[in-house]
PDB file of N, CA and C in Angstrom:
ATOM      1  N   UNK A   1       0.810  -1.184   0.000  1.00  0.00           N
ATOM      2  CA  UNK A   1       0.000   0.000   0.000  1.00  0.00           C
ATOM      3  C   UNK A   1       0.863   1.261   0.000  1.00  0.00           C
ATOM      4  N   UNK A   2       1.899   1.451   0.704  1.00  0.00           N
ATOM      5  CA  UNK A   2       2.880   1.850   0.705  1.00  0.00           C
ATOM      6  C   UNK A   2       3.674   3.035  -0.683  1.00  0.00           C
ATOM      7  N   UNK A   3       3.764   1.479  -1.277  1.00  0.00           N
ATOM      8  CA  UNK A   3       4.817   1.785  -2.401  1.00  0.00           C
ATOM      9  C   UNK A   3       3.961   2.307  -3.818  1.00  0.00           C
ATOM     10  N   UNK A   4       2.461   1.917  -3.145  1.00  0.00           N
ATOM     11  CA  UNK A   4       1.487   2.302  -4.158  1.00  0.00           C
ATOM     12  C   UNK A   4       1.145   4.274  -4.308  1.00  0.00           C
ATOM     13  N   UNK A   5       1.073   4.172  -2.499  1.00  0.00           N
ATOM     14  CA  UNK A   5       0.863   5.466  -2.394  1.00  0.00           C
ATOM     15  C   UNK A   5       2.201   6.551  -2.829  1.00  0.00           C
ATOM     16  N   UNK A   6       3.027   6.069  -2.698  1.00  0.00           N
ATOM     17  CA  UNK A   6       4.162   7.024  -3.358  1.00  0.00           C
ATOM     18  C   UNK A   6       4.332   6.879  -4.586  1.00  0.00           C
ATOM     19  N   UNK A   7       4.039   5.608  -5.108  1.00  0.00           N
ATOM     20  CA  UNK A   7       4.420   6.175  -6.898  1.00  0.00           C
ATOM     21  C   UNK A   7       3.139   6.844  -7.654  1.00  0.00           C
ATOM     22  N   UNK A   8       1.965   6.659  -7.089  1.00  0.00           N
ATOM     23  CA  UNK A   8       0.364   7.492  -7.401  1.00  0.00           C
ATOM     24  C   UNK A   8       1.112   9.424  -7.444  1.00  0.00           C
ATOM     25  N   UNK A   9       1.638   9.575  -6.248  1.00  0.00           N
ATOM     26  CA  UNK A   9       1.887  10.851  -5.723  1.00  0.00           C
ATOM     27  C   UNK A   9       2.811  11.594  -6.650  1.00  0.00           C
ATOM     28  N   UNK A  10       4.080  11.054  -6.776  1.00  0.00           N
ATOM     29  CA  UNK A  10       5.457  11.133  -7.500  1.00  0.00           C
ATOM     30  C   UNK A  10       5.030  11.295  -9.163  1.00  0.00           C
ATOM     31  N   UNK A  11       4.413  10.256  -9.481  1.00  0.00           N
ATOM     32  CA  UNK A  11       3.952  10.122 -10.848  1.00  0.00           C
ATOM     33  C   UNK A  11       3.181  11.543 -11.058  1.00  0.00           C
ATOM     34  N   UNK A  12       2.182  12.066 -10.454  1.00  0.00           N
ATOM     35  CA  UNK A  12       1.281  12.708 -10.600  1.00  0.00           C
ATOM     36  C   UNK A  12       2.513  14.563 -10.671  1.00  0.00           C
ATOM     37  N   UNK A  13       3.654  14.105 -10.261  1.00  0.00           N
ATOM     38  CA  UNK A  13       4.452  16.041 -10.031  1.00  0.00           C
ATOM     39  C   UNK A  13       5.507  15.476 -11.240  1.00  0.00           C
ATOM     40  N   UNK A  14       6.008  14.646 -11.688  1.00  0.00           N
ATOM     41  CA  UNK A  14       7.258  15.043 -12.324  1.00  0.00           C
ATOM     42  C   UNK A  14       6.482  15.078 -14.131  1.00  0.00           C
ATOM     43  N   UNK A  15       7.624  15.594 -14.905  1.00  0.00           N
ATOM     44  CA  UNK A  15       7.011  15.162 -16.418  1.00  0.00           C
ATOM     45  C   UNK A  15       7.326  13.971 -16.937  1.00  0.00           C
ATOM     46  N   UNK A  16       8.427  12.978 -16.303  1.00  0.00           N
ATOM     47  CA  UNK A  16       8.431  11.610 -17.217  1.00  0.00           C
ATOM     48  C   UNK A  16       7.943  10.246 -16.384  1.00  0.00           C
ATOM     49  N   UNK A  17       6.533  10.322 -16.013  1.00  0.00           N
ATOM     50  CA  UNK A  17       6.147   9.330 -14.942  1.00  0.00           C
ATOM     51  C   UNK A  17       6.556   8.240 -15.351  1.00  0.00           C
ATOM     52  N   UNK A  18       6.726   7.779 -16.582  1.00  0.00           N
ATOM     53  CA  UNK A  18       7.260   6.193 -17.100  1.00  0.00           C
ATOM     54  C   UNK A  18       9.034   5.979 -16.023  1.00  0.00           C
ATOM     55  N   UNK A  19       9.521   7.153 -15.677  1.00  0.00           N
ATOM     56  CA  UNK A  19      10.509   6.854 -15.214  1.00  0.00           C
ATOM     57  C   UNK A  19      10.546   6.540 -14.006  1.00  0.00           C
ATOM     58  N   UNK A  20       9.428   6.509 -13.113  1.00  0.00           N
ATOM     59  CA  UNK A  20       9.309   6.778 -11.851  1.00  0.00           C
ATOM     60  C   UNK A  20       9.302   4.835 -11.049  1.00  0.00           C
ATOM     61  N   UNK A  21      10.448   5.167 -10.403  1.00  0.00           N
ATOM     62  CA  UNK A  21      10.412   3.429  -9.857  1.00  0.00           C
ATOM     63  C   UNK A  21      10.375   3.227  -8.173  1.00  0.00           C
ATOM     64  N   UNK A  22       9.960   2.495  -7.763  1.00  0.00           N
ATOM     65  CA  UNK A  22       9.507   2.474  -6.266  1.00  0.00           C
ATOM     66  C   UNK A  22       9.706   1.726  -5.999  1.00  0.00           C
ATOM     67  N   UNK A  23      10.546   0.963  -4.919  1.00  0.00           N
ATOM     68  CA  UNK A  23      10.859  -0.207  -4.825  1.00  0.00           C
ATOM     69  C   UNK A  23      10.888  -0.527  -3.051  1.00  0.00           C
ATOM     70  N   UNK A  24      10.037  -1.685  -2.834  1.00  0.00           N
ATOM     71  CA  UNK A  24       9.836  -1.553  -1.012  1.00  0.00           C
ATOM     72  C   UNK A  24      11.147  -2.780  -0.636  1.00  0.00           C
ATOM     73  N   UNK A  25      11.230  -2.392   0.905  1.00  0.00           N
ATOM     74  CA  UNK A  25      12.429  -3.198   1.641  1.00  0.00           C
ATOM     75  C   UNK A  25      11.528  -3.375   2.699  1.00  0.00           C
ATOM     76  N   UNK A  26      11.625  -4.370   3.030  1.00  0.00           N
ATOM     77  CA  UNK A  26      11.142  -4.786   4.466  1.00  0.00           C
ATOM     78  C   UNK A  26      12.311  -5.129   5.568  1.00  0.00           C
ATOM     79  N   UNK A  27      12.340  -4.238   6.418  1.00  0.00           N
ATOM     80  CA  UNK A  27      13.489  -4.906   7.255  1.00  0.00           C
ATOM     81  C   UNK A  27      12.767  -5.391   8.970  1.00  0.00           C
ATOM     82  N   UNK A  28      13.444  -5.639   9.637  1.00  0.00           N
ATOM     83  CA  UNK A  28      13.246  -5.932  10.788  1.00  0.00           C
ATOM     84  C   UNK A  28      12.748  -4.678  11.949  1.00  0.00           C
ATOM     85  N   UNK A  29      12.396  -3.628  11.743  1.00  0.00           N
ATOM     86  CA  UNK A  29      12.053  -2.351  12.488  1.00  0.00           C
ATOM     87  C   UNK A  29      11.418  -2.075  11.154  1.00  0.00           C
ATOM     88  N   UNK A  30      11.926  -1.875   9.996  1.00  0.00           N
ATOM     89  CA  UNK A  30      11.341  -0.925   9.254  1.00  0.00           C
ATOM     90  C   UNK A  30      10.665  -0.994   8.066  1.00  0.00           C
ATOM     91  N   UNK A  31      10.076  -0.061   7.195  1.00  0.00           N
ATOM     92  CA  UNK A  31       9.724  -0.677   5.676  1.00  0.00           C
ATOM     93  C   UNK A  31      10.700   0.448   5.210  1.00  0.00           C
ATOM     94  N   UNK A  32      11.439   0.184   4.071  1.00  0.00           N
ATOM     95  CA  UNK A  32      12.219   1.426   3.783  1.00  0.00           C
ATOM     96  C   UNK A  32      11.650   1.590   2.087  1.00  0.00           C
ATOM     97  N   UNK A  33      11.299   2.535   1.477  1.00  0.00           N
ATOM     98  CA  UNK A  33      10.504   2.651   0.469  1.00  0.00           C
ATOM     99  C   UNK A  33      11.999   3.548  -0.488  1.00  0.00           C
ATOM    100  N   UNK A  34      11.986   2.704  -1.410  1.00  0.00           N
ATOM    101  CA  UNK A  34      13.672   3.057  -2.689  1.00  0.00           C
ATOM    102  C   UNK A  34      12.533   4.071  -3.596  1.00  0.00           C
ATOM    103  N   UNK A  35      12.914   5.436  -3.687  1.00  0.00           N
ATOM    104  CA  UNK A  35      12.038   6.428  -5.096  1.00  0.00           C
ATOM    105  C   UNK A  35      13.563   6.777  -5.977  1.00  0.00           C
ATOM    106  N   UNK A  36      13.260   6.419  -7.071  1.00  0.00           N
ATOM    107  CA  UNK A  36      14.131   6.683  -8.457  1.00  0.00           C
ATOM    108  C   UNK A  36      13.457   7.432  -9.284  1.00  0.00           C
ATOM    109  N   UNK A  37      13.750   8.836  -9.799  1.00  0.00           N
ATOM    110  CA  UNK A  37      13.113   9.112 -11.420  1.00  0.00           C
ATOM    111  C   UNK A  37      14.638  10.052 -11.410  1.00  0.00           C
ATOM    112  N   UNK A  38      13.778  10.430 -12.909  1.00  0.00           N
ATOM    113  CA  UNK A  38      14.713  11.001 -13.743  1.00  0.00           C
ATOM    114  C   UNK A  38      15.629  12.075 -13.337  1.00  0.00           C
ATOM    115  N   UNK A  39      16.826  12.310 -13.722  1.00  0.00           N
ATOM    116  CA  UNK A  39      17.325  13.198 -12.922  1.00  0.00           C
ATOM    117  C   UNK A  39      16.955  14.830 -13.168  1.00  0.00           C
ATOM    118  N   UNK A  40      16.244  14.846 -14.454  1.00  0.00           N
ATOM    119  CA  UNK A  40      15.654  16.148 -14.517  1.00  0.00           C
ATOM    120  C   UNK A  40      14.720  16.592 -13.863  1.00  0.00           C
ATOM    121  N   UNK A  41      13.917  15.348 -13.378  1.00  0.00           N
ATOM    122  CA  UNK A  41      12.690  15.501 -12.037  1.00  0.00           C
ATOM    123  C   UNK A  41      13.068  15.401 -10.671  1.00  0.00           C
ATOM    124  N   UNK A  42      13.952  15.047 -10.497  1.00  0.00           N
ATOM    125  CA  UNK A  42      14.615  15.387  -8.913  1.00  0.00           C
ATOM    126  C   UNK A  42      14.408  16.440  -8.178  1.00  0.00           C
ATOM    127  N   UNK A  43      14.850  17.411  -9.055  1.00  0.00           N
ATOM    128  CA  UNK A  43      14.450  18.999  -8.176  1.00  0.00           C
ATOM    129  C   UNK A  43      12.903  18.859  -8.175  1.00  0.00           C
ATOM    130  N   UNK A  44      11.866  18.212  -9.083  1.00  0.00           N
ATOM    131  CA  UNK A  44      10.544  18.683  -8.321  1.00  0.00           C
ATOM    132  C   UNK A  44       9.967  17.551  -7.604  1.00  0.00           C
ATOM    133  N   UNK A  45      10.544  16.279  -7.157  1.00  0.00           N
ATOM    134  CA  UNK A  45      10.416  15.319  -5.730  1.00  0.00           C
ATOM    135  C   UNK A  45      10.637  16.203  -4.738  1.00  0.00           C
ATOM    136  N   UNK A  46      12.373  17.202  -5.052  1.00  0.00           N
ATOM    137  CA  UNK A  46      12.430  17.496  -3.360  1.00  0.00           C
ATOM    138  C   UNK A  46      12.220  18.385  -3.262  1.00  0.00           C
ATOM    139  N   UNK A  47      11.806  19.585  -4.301  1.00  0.00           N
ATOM    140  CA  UNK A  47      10.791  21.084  -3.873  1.00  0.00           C
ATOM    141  C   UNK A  47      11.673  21.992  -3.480  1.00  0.00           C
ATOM    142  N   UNK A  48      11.048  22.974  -3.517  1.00  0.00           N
ATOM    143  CA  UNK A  48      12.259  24.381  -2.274  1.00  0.00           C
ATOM    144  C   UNK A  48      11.661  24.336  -1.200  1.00  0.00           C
ATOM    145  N   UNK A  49      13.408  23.927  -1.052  1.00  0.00           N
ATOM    146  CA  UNK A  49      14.141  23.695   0.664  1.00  0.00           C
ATOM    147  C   UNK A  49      13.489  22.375   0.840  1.00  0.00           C
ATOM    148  N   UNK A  50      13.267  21.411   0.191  1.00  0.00           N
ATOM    149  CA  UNK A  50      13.047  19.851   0.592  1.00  0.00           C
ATOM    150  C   UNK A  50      11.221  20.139   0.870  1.00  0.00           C
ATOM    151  N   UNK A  51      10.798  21.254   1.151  1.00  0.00           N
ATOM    152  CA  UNK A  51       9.705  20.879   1.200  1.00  0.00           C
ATOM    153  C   UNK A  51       8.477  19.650   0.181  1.00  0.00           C
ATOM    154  N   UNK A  52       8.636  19.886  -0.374  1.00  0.00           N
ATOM    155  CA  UNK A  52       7.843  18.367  -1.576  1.00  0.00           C
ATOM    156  C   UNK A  52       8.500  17.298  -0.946  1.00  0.00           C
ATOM    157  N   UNK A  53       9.718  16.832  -0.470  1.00  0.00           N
ATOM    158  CA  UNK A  53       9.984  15.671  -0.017  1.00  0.00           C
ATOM    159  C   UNK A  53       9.795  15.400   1.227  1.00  0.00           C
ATOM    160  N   UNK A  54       9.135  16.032   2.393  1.00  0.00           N
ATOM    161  CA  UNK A  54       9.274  16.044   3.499  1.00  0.00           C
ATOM    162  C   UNK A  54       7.474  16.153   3.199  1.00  0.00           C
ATOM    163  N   UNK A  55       7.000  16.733   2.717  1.00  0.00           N
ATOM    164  CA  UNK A  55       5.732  16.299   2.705  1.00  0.00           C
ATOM    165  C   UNK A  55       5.275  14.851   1.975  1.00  0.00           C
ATOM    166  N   UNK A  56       5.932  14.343   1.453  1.00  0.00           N
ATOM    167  CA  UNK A  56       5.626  12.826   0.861  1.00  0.00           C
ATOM    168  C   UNK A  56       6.064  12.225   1.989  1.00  0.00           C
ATOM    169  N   UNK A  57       6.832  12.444   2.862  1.00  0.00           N
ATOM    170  CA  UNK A  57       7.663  11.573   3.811  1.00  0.00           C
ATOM    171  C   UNK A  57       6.547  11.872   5.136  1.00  0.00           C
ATOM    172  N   UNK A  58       5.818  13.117   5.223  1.00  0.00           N
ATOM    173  CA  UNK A  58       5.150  12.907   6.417  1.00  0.00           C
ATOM    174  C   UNK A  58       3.437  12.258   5.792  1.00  0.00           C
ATOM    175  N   UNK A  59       2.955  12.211   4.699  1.00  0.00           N
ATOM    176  CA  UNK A  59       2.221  11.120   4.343  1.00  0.00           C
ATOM    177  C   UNK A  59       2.656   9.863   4.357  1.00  0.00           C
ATOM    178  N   UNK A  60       3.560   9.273   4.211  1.00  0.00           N
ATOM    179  CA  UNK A  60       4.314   7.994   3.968  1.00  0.00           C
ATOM    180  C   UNK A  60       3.825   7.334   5.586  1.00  0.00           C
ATOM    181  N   UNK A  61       4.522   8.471   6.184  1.00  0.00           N
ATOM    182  CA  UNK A  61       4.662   7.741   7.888  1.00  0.00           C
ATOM    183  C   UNK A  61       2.995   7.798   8.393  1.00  0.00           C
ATOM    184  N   UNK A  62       2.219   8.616   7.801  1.00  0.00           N
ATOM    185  CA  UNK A  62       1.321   8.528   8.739  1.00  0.00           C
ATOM    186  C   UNK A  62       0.253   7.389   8.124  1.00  0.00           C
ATOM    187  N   UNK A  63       0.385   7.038   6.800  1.00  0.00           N
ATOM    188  CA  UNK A  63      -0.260   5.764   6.076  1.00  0.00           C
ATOM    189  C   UNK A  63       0.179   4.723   7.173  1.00  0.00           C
ATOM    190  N   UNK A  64       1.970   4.735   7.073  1.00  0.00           N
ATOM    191  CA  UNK A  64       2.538   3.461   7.789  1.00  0.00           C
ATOM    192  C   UNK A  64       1.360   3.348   9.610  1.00  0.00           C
ATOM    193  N   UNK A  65       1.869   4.069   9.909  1.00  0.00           N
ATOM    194  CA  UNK A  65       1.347   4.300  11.174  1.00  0.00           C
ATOM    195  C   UNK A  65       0.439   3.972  11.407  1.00  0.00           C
ATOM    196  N   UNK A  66      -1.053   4.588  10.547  1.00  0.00           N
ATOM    197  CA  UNK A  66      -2.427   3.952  10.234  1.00  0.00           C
ATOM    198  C   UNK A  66      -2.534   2.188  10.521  1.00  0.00           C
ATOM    199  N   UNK A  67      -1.193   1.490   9.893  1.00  0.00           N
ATOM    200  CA  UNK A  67      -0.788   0.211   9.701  1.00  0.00           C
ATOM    201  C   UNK A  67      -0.046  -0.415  11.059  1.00  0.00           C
ATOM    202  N   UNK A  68      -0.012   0.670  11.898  1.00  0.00           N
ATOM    203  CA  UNK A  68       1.288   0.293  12.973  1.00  0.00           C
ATOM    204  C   UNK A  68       3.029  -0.269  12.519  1.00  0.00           C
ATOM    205  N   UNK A  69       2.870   0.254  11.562  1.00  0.00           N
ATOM    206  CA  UNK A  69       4.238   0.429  10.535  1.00  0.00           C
ATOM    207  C   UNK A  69       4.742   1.308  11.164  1.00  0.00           C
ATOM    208  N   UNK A  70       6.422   0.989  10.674  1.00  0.00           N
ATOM    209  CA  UNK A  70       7.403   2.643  10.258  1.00  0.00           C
ATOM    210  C   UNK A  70       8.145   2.487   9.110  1.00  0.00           C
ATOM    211  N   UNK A  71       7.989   3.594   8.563  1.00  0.00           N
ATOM    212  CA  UNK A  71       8.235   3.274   7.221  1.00  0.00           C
ATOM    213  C   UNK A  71       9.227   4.816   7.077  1.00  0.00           C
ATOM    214  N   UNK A  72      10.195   4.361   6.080  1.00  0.00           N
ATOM    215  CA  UNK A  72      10.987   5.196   5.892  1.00  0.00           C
ATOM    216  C   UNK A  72      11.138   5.778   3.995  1.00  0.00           C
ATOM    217  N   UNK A  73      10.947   6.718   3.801  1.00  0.00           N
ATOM    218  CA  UNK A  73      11.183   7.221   1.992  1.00  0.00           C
ATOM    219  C   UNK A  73      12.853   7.335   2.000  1.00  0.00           C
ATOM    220  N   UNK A  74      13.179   7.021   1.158  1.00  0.00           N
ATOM    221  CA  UNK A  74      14.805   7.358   0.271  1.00  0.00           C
ATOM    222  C   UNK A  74      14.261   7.886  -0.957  1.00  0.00           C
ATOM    223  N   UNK A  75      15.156   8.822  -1.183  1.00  0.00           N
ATOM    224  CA  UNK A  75      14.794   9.409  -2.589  1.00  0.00           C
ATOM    225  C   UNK A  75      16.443   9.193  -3.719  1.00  0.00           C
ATOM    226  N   UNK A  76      16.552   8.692  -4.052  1.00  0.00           N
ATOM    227  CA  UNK A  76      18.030   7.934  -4.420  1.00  0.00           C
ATOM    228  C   UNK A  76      17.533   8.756  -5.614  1.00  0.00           C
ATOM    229  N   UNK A  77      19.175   9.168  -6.095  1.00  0.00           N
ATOM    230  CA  UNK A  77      19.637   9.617  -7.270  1.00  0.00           C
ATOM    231  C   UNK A  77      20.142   8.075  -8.467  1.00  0.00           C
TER     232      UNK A  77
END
C-alpha cells in the first residue's frame, strides 16, 4: 500500500512518470521505500528547501502508522 501510495503521488508532479520506480524493503524495524526518477525531475520530488519531499515523507509515515508500521522514503539519485 505503501509503495502504491508514493508512486500514485510522485507520478502525478514530475514530467516523465514512465521513469518513476519504487521499490519496497522490508526490514526488521522498518519498511524502507527506494524512489528513483529522472534526474531532470529530482528537483521537483524534493521542492524548495526539501519541502515536496518532506511532505511525501510525512504522508508515507502517517499511512505506515495507520498500519502500525514505520516506514521510511529514500529518494536515491
Amino acid at each position: 500500500m505503501l509503495k502504491e501510495l508514493v508512486e500514485y503521488i510522485v507520478k502525478k508532479l514530475v514530467d516523465r512518470p514512465e521513469s518513476v520506480s519504487v521499490s519496497e524493503v522490508s526490514g526488521e524495524q522498518a519498511t524502507i521505500i527506494e524512489l528513483r526518477v529522472a534526474p531532470e525531475d529530482l528537483g521537483k520530488v524534493i521542492g524548495k528547501e526539501g519541502k515536496t519531499a518532506r511532505a511525501i515523507r510525512t504522508l508515507v509515515h502517517a499511512a505506515a502508522s495507520k498500519e502500525r508500521k514505520r516506514a521510511v522514503l529514500e529518494i536515491l539519485e
